[in-house]
Structures are given as structure tokens and as C-alpha cells.
C-alpha atoms as a PDB file:
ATOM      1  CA  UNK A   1      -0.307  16.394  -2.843  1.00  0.00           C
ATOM      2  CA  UNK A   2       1.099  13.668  -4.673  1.00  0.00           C
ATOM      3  CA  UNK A   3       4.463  13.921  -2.317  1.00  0.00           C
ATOM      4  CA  UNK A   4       2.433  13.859   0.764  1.00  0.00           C
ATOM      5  CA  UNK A   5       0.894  10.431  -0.084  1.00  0.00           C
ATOM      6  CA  UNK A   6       4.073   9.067  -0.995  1.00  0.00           C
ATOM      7  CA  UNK A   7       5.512  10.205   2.602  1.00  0.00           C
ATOM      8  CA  UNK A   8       2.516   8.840   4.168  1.00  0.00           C
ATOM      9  CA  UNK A   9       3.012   5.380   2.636  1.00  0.00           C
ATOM     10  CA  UNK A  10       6.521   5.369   3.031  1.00  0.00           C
ATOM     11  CA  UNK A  11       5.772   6.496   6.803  1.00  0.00           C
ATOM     12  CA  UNK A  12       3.290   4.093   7.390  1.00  0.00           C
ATOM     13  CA  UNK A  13       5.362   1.206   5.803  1.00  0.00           C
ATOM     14  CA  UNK A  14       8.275   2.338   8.286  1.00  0.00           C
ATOM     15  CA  UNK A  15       6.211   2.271  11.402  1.00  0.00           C
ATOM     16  CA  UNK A  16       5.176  -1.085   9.934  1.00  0.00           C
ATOM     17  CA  UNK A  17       8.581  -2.816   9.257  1.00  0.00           C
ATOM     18  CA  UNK A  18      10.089  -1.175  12.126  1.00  0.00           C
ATOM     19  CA  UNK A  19       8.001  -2.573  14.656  1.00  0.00           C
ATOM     20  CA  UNK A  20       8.732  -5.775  13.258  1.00  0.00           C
ATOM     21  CA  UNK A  21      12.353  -5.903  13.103  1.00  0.00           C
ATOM     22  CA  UNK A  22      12.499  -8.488  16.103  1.00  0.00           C
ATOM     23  CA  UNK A  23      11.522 -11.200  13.506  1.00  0.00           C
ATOM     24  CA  UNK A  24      14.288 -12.072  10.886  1.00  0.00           C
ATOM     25  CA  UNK A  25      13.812  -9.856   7.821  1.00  0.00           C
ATOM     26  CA  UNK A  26      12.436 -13.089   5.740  1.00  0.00           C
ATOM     27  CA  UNK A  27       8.705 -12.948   8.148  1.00  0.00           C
ATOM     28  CA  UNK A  28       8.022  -9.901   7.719  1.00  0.00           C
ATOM     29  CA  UNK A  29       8.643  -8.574   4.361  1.00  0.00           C
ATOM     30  CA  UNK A  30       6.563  -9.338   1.158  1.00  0.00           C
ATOM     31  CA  UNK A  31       7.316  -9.516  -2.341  1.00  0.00           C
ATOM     32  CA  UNK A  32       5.474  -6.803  -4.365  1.00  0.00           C
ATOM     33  CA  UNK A  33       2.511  -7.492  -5.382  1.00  0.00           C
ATOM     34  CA  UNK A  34       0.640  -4.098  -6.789  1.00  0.00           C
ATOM     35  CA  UNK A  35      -2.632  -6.022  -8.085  1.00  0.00           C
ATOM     36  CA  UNK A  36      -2.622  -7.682  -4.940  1.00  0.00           C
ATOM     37  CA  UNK A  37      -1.552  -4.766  -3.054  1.00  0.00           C
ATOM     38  CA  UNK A  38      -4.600  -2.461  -5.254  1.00  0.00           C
ATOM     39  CA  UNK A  39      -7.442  -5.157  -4.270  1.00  0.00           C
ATOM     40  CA  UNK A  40      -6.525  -4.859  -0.574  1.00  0.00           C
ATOM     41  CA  UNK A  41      -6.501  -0.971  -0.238  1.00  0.00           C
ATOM     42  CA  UNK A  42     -10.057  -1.258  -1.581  1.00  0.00           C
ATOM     43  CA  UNK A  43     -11.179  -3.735   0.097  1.00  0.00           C
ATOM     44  CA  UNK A  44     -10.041  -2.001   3.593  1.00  0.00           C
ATOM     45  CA  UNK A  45     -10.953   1.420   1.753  1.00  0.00           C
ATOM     46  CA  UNK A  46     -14.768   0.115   1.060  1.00  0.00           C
ATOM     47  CA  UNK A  47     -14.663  -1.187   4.287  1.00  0.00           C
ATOM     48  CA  UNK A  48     -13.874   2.518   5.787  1.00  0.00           C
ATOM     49  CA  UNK A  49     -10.266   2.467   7.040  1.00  0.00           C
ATOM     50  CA  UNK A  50      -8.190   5.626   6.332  1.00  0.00           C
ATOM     51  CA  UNK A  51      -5.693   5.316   3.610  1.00  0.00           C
ATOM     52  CA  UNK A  52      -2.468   4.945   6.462  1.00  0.00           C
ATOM     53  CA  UNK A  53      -5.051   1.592   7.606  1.00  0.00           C
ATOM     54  CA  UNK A  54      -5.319   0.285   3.866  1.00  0.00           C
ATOM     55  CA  UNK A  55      -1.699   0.910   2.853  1.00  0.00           C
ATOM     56  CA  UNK A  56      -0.497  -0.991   6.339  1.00  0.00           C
ATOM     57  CA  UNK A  57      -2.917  -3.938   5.262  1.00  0.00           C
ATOM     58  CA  UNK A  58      -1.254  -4.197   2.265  1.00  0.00           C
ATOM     59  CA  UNK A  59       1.954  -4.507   4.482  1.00  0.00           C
ATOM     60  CA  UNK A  60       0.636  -7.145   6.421  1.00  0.00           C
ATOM     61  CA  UNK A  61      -0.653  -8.929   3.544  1.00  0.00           C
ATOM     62  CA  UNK A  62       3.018  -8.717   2.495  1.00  0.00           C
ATOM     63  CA  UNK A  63       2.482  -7.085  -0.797  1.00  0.00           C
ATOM     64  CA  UNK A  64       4.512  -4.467  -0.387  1.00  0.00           C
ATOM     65  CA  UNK A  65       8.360  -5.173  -0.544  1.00  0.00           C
ATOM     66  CA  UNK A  66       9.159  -1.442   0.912  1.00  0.00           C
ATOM     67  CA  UNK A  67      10.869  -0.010  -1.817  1.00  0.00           C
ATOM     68  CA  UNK A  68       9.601   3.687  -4.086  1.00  0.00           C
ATOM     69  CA  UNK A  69       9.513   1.392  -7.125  1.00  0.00           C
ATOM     70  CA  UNK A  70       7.181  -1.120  -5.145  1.00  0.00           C
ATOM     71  CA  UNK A  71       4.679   2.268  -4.303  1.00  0.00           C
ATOM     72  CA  UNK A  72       5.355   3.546  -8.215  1.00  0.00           C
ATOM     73  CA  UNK A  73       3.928   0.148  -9.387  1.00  0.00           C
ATOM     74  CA  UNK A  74       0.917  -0.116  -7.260  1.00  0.00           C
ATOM     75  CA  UNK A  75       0.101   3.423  -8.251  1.00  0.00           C
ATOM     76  CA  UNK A  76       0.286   2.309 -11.735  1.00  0.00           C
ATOM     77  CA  UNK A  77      -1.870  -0.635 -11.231  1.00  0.00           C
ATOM     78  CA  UNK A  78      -4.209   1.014  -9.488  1.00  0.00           C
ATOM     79  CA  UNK A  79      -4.526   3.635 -12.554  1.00  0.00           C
ATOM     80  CA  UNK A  80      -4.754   0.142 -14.783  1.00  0.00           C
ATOM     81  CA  UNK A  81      -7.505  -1.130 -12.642  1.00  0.00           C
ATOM     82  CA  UNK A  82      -9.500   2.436 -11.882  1.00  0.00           C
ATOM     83  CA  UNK A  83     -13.140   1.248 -12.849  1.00  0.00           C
ATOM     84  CA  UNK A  84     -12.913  -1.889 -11.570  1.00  0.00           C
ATOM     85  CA  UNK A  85     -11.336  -0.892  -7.940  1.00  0.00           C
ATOM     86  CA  UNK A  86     -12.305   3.200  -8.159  1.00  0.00           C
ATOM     87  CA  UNK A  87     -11.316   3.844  -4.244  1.00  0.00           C
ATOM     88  CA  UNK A  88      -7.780   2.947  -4.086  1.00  0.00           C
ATOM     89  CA  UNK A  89      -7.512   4.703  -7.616  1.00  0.00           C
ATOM     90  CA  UNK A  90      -8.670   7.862  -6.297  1.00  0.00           C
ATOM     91  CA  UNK A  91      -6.967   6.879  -2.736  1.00  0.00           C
ATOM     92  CA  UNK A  92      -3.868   6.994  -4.876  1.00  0.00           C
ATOM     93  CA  UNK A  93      -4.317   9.581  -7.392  1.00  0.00           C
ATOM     94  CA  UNK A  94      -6.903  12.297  -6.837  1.00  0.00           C
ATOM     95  CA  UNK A  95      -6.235  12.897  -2.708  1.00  0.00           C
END
């Protein structure tokens, strides 16, 4: 299960940056920023968005750099953060 959430962000931050690749490669993509990136997913989580909707506002809050490592660190933030932000934790880990 774990895989298939992985390929879904990895997806969804592909469609993402691909339909921006008209705009120079400095507009478009983000640092990474996993708190950041784990208070966004909940927000848009709480707020009833699917978890492809929350992961692509986390793109275009550009807090996601599109790199694994990027995904592996907001994974581990969000299990750092779990009672404080419990949707994106089990968004993340338990789906």
C-alpha cells in the first residue's frame, strides 16, 4: 500500500511539474519544505480534497522539490507531527 502512495505522489507531482514546464524551472519548483508541506495536506485534507488534491497543493505551495527524499521527509514529519495534524499522518501512513 505504501508503494501505491508513493506512485500516486510521484504521479501527481509529475502531472504537476509537467504541465508547468513552459515556465523556467526556477517558477515552478519549491524547496522542500515537509512541515510546511504536512500542514498543507491537512489543511486541504480537513477541508475534503482527496489525497492526489492535497499532495498537488503542496506542489503549488512549492514545498515539494520533486525528489523520493523530499516525499521520505514529509512522511517522516508527518509521523513527527501525528497528533497535532492526524489526517495527513494517516493520509501518509495508514491508507
Amino acid at each position: 500500500m505504501m508503494t501505491i502512495l508513493t506512485l500516486l505522489l510521484l504521479s501527481s507531482a509529475a502531472h504537476l511539474l509537467a504541465a508547468e514546464t513552459s515556465q523556467s524551472p526556477k517558477q515552478w519548483i519549491g524547496r522542500c519544505e515537509p512541515v510546511n508541506a504536512v500542514v498543507i495536506m491537512n489543511q486541504a485534507l480537513t477541508e475534503g480534497k482527496t489525497d492526489a488534491e492535497a499532495f498537488a497543493a503542496v506542489v503549488e505551495a512549492r514545498s515539494f522539490d520533486g525528489s523520493k527524499a523530499c516525499i521520505d521527509f514529509i512522511r517522516e514529519a508527518s509521523m513527527n507531527m501525528r497528533e497535532g495534524y492526524p489526517k495527513t499522518f494517516k493520509s501518509l501512513w495508514m491508507d
